[in-house]
Each structure stands twice: as structure tokens, then as C-alpha cells.
PDB file of N, CA and C in Angstrom:
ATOM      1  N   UNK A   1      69.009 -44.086 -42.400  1.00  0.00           N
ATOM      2  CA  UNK A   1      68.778 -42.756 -41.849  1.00  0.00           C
ATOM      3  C   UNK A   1      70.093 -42.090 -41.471  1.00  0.00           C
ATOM      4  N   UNK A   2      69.946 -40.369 -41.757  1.00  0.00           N
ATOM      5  CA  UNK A   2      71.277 -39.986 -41.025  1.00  0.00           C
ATOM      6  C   UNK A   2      71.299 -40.045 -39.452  1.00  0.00           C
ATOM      7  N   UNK A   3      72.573 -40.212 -38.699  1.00  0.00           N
ATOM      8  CA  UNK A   3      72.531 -39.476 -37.593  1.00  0.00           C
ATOM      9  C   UNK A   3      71.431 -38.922 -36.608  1.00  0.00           C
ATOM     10  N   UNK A   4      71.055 -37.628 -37.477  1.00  0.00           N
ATOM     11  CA  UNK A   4      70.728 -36.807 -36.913  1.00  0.00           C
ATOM     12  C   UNK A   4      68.566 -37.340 -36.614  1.00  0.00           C
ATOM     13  N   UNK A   5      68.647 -37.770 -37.507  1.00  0.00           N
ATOM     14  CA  UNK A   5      67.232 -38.582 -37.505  1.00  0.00           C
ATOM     15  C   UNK A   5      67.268 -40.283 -36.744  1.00  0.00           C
ATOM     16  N   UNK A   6      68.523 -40.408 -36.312  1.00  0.00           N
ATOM     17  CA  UNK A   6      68.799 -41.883 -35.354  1.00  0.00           C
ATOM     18  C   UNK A   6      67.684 -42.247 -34.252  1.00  0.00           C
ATOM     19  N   UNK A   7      67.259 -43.284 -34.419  1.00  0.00           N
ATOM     20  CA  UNK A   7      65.806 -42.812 -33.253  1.00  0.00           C
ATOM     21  C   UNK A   7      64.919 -42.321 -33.399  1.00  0.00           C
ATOM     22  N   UNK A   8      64.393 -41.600 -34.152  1.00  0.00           N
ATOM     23  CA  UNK A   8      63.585 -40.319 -34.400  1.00  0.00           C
ATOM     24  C   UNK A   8      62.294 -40.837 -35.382  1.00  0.00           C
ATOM     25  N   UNK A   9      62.877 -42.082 -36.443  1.00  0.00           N
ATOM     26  CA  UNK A   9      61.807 -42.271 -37.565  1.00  0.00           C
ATOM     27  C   UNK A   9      61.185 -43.203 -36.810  1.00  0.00           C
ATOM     28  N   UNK A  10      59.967 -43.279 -37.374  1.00  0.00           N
ATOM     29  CA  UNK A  10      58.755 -44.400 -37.108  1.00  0.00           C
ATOM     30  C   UNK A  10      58.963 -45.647 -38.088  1.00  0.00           C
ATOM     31  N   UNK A  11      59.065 -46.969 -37.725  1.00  0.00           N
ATOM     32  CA  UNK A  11      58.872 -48.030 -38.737  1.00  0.00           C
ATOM     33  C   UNK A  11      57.956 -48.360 -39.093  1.00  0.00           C
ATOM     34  N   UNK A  12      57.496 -49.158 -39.928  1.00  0.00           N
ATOM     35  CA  UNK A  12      56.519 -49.711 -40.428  1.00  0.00           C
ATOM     36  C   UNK A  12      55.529 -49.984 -39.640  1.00  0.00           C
ATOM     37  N   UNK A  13      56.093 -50.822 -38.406  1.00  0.00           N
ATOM     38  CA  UNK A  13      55.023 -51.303 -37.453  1.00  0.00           C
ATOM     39  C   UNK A  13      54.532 -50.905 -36.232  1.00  0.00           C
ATOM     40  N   UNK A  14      55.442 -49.276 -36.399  1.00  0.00           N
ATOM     41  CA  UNK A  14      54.772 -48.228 -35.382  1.00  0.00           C
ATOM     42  C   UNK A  14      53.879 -47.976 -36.683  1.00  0.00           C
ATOM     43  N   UNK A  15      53.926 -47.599 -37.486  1.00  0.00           N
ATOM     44  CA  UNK A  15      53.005 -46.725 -38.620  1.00  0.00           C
ATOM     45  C   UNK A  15      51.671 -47.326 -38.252  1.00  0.00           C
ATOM     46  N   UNK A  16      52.070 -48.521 -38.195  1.00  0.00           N
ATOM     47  CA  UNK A  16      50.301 -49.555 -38.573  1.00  0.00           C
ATOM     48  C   UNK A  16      49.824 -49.598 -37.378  1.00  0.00           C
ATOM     49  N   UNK A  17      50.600 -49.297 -36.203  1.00  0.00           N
ATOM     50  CA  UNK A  17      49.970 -49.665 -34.894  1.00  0.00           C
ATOM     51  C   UNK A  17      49.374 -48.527 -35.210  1.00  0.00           C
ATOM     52  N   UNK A  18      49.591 -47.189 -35.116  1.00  0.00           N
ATOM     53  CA  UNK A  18      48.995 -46.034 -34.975  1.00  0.00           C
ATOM     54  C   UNK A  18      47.823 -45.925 -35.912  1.00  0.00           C
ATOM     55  N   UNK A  19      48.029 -46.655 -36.614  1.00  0.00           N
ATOM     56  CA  UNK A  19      46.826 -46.177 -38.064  1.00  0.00           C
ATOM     57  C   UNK A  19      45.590 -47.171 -37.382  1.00  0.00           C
ATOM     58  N   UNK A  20      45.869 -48.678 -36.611  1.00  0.00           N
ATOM     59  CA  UNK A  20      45.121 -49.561 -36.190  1.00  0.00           C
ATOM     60  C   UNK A  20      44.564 -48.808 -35.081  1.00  0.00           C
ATOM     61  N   UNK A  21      45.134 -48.202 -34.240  1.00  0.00           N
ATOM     62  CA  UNK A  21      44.787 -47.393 -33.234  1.00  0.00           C
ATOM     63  C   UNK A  21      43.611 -46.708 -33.408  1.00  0.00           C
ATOM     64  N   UNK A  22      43.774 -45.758 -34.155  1.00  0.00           N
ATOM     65  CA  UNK A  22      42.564 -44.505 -34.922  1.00  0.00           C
ATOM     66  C   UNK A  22      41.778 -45.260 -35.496  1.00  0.00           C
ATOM     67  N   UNK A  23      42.330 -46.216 -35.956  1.00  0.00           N
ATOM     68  CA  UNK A  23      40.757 -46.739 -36.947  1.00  0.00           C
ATOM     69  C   UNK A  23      39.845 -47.583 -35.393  1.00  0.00           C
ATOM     70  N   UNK A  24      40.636 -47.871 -34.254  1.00  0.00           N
ATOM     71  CA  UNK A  24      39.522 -48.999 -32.963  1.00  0.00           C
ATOM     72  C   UNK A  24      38.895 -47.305 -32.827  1.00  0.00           C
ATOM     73  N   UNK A  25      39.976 -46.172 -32.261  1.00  0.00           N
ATOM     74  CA  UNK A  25      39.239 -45.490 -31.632  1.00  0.00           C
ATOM     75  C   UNK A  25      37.648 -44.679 -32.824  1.00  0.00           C
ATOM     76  N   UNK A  26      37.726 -44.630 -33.806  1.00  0.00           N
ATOM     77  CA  UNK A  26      36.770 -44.409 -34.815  1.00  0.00           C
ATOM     78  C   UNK A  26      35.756 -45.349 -34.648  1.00  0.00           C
ATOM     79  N   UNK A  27      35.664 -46.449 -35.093  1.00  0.00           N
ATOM     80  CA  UNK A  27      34.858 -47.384 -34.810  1.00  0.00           C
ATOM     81  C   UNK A  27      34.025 -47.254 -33.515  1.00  0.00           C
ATOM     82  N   UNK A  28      34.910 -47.349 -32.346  1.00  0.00           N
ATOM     83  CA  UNK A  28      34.484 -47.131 -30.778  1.00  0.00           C
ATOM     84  C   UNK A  28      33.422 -46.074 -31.142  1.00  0.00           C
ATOM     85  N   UNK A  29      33.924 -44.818 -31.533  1.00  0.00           N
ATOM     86  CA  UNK A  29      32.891 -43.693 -31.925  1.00  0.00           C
ATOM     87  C   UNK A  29      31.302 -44.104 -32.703  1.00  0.00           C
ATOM     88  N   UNK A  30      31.566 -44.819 -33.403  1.00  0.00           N
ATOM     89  CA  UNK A  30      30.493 -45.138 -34.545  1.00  0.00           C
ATOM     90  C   UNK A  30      29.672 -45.871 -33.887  1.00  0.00           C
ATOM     91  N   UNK A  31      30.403 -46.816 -32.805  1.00  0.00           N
ATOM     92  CA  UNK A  31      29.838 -47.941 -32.058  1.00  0.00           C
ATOM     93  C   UNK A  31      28.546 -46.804 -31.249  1.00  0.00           C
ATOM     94  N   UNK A  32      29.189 -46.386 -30.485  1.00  0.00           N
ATOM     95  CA  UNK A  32      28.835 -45.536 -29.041  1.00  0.00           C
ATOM     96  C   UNK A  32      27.988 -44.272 -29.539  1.00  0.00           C
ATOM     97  N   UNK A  33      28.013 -43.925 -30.476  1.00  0.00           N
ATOM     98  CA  UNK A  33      26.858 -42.418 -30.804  1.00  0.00           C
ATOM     99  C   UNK A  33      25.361 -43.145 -30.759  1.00  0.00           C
ATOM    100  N   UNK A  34      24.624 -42.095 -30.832  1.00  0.00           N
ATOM    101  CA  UNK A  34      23.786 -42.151 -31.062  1.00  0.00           C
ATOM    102  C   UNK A  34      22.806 -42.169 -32.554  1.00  0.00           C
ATOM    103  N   UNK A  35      22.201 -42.915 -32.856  1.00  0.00           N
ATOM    104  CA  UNK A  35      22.018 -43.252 -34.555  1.00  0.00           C
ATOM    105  C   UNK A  35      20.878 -41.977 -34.371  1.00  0.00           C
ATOM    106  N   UNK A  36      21.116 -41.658 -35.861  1.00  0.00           N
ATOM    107  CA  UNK A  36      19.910 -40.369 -36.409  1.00  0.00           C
ATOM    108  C   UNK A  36      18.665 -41.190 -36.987  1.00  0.00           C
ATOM    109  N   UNK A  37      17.773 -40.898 -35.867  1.00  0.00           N
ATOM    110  CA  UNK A  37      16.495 -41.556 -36.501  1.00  0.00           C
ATOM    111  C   UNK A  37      15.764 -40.915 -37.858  1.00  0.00           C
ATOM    112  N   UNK A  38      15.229 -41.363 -38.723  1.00  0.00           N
ATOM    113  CA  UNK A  38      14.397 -40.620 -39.813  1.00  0.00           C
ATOM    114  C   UNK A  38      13.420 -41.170 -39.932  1.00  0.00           C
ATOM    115  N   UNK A  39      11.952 -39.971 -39.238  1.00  0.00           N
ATOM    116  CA  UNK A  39      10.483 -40.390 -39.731  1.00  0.00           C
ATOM    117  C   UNK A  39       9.977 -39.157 -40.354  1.00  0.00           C
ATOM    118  N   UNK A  40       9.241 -39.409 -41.110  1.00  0.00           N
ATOM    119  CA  UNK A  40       8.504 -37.925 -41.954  1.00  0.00           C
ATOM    120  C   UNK A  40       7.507 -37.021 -40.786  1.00  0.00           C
ATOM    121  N   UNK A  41       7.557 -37.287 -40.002  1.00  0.00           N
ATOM    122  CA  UNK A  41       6.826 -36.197 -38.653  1.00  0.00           C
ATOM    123  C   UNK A  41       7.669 -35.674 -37.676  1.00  0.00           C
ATOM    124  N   UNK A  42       9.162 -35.903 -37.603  1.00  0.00           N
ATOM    125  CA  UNK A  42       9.868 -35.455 -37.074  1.00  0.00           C
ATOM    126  C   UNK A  42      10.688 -34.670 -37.468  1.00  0.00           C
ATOM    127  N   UNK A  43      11.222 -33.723 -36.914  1.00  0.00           N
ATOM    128  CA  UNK A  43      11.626 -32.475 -36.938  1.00  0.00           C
ATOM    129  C   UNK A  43      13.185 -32.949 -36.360  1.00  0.00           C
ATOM    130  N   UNK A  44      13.840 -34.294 -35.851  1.00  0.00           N
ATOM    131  CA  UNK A  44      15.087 -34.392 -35.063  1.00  0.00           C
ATOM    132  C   UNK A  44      16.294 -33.955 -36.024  1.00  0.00           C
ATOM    133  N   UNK A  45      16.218 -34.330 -37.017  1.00  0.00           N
ATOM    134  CA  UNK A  45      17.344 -34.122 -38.277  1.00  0.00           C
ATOM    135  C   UNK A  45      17.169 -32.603 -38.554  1.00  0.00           C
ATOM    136  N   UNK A  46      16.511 -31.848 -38.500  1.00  0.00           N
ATOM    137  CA  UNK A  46      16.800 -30.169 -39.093  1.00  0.00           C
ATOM    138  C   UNK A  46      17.026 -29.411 -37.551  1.00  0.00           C
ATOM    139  N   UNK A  47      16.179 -30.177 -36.316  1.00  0.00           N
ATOM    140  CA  UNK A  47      16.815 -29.171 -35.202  1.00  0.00           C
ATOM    141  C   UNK A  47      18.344 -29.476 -34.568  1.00  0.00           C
ATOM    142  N   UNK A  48      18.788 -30.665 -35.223  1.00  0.00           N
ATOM    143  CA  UNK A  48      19.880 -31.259 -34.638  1.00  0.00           C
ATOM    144  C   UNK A  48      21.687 -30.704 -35.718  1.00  0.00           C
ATOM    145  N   UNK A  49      20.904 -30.564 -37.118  1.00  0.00           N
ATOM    146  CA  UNK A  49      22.125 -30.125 -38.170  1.00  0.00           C
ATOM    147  C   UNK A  49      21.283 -29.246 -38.775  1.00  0.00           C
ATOM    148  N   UNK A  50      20.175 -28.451 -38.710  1.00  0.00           N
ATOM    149  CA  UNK A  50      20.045 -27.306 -39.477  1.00  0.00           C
ATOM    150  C   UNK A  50      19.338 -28.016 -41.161  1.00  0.00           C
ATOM    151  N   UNK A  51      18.551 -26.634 -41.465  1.00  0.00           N
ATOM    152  CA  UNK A  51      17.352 -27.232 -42.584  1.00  0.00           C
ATOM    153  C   UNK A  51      17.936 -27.123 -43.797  1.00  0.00           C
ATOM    154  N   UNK A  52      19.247 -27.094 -43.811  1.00  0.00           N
ATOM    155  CA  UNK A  52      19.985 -27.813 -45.487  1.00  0.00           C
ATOM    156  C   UNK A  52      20.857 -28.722 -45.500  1.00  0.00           C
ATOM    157  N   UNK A  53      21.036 -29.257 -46.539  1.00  0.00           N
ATOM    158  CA  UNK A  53      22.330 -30.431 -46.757  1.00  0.00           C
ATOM    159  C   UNK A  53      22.820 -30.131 -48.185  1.00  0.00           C
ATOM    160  N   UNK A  54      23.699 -30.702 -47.959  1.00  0.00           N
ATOM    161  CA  UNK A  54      24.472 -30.724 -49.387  1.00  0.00           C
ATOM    162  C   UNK A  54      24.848 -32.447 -49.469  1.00  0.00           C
ATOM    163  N   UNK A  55      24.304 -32.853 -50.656  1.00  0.00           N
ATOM    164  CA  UNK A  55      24.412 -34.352 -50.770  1.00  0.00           C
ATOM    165  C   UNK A  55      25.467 -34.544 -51.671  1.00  0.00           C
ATOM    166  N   UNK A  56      26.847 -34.980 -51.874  1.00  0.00           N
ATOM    167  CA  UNK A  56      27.420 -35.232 -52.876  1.00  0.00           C
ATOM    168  C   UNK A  56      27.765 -36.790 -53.646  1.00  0.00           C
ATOM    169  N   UNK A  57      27.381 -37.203 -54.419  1.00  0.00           N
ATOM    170  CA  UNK A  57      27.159 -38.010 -55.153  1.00  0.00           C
ATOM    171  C   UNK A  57      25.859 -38.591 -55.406  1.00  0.00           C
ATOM    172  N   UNK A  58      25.439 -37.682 -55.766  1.00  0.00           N
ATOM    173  CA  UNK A  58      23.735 -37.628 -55.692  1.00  0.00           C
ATOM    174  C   UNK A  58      22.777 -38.490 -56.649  1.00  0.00           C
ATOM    175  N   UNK A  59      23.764 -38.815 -57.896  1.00  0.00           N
ATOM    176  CA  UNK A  59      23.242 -38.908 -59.024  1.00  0.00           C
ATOM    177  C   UNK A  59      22.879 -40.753 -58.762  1.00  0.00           C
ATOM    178  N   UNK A  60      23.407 -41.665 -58.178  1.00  0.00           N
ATOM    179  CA  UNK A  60      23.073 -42.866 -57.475  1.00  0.00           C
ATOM    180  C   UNK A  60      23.317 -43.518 -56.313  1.00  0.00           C
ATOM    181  N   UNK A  61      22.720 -44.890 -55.924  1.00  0.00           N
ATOM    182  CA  UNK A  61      23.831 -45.157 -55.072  1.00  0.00           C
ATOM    183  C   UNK A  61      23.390 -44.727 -53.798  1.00  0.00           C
ATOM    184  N   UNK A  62      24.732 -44.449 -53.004  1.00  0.00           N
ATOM    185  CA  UNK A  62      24.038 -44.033 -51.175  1.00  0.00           C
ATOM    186  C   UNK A  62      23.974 -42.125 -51.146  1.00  0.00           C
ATOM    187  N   UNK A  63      24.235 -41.696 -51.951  1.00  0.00           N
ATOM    188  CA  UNK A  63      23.836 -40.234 -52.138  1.00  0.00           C
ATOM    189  C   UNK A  63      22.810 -40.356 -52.804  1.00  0.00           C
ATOM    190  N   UNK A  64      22.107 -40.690 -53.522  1.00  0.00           N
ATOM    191  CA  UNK A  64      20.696 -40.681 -54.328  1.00  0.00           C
ATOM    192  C   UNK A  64      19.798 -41.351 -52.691  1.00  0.00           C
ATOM    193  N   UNK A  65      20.037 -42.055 -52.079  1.00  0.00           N
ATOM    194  CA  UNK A  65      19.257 -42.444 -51.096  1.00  0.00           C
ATOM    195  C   UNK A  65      19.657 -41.934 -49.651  1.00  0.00           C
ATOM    196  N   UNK A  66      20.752 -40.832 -49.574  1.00  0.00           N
ATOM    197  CA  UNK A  66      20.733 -40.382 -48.768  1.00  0.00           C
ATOM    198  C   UNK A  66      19.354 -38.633 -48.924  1.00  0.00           C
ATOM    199  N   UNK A  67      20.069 -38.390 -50.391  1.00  0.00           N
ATOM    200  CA  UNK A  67      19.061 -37.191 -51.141  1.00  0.00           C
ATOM    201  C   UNK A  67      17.229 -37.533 -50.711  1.00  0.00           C
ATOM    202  N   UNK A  68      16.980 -38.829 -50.999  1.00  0.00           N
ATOM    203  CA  UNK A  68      15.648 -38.886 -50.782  1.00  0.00           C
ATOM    204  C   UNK A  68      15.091 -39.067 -49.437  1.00  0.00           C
ATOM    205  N   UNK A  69      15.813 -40.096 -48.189  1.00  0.00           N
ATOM    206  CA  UNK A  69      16.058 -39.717 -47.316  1.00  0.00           C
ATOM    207  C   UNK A  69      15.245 -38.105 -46.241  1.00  0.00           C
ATOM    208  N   UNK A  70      16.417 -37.440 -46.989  1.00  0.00           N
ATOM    209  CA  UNK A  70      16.162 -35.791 -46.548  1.00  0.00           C
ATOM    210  C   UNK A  70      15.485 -35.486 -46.883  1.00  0.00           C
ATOM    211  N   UNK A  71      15.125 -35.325 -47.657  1.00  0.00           N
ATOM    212  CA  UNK A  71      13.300 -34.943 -48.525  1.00  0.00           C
ATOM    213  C   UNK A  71      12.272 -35.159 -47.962  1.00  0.00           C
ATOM    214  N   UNK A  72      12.494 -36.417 -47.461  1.00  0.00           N
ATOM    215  CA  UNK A  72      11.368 -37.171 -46.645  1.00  0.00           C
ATOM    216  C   UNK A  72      10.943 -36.388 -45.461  1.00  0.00           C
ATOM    217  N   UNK A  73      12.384 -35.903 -45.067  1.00  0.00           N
ATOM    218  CA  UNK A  73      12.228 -35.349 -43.601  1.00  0.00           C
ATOM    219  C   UNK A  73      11.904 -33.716 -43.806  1.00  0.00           C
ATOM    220  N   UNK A  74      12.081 -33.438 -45.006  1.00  0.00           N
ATOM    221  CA  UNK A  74      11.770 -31.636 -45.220  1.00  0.00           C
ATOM    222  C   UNK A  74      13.277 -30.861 -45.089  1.00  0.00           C
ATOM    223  N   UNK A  75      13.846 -31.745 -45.342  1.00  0.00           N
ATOM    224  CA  UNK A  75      15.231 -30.938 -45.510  1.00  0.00           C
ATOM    225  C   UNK A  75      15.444 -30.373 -46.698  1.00  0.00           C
ATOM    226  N   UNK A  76      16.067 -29.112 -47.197  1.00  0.00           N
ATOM    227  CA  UNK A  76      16.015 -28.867 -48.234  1.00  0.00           C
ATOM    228  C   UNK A  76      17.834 -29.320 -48.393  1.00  0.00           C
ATOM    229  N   UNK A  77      17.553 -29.893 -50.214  1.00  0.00           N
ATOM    230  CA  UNK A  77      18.911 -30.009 -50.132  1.00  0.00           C
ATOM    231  C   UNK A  77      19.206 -30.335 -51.702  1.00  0.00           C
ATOM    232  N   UNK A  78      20.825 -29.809 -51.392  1.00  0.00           N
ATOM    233  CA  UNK A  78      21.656 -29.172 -53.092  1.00  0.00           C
ATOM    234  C   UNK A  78      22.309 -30.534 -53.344  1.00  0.00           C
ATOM    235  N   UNK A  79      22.020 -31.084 -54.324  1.00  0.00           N
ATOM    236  CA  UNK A  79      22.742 -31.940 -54.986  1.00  0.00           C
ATOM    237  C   UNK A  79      23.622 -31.566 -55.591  1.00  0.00           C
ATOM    238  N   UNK A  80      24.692 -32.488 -55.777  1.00  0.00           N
ATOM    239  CA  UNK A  80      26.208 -32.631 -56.313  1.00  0.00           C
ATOM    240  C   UNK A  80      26.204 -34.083 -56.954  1.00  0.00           C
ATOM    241  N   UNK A  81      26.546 -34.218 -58.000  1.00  0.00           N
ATOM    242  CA  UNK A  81      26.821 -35.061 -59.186  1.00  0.00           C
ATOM    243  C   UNK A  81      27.464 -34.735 -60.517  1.00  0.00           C
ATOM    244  N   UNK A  82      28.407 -35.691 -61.161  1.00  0.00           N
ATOM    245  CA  UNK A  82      28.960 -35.742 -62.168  1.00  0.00           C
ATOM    246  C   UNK A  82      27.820 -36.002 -63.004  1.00  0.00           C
ATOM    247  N   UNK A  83      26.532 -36.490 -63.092  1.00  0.00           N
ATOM    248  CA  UNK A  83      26.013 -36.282 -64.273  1.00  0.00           C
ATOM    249  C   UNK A  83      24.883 -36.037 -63.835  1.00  0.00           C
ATOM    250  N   UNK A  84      24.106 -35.076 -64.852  1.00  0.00           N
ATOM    251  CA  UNK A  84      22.557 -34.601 -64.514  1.00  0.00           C
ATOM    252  C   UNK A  84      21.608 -35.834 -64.179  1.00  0.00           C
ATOM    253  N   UNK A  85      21.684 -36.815 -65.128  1.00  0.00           N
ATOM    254  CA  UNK A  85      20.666 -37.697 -64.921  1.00  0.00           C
ATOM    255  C   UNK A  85      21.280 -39.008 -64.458  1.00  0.00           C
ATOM    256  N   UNK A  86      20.865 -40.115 -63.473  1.00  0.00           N
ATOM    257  CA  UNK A  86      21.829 -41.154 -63.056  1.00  0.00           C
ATOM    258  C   UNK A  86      21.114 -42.631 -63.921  1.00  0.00           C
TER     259      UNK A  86
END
């Protein structure tokens, strides 16, 4: 480093502390929310995010079962996929 950046850069093992950091405090998050229940008589998923979605990767997989999912619940919603049929 020059000079003028003496002190100043982050090493490697500040990098990873910080990246380890965000990923506990994320987790902590995921830990601690509250899970979105889904039953076909409830209304919690459209009064909580509103009566559309946009599903992207729709065509299989956890977007094809997130897509049906919403359906279930009366959500209306736009698929996104690289191919028409999966």
C-alpha cells in the first residue's frame, strides 16, 4: 500500500470477520421473525404483502412451489421463467 492508504486498508481477516458478522446477524433475523403461515382460508399472506407476487424461477424447483403455494392462498401471481414449460 502507499503511504497515504497506511492503516486505512482492511485485511483479509477483517474482511471475513465482517462478512461472518452479517451473515450471525442475518441468520439471528431468520431465527427470530415470525414464519408466514399458509392455509387456503386465510387471508394472512395478502393482508400482510398485498394480493400479488411476482415468482421468479417459476418454471421448477422452489419457485414452481412457491407459485403454487400462492394460488392456494388466492394470491394472484406473474410468473418469471427461462422456459415456458418446465
Amino acid at each position: 500500500p502507499t503511504p497515504e492508504y497506511e492503516g486505512k486498508m482492511m485485511n483479509s481477516c477483517q474482511i471475513f470477520s465482517a462478512l461472518i458478522a452479517i451473515l450471525m446477524a442475518w441468520i439471528y433475523v431468520l431465527i427470530r421473525s415470525e414464519p408466514v403461515r399458509f392455509t387456503k382460508n386465510s387471508q394472512l399472506f395478502q393482508n400482510t404483502y398485498g394480493e400479488w407476487a411476482i415468482v421468479a424461477g417459476a418454471s421448477e424447483g422452489l419457485g414452481a412451489a412457491w407459485a403454487d403455494a400462492l394460488c392456494e392462498v388466492g394470491v394472484n401471481v406473474v410468473l418469471v421463467a427461462r422456459r415456458e414449460h418446465a
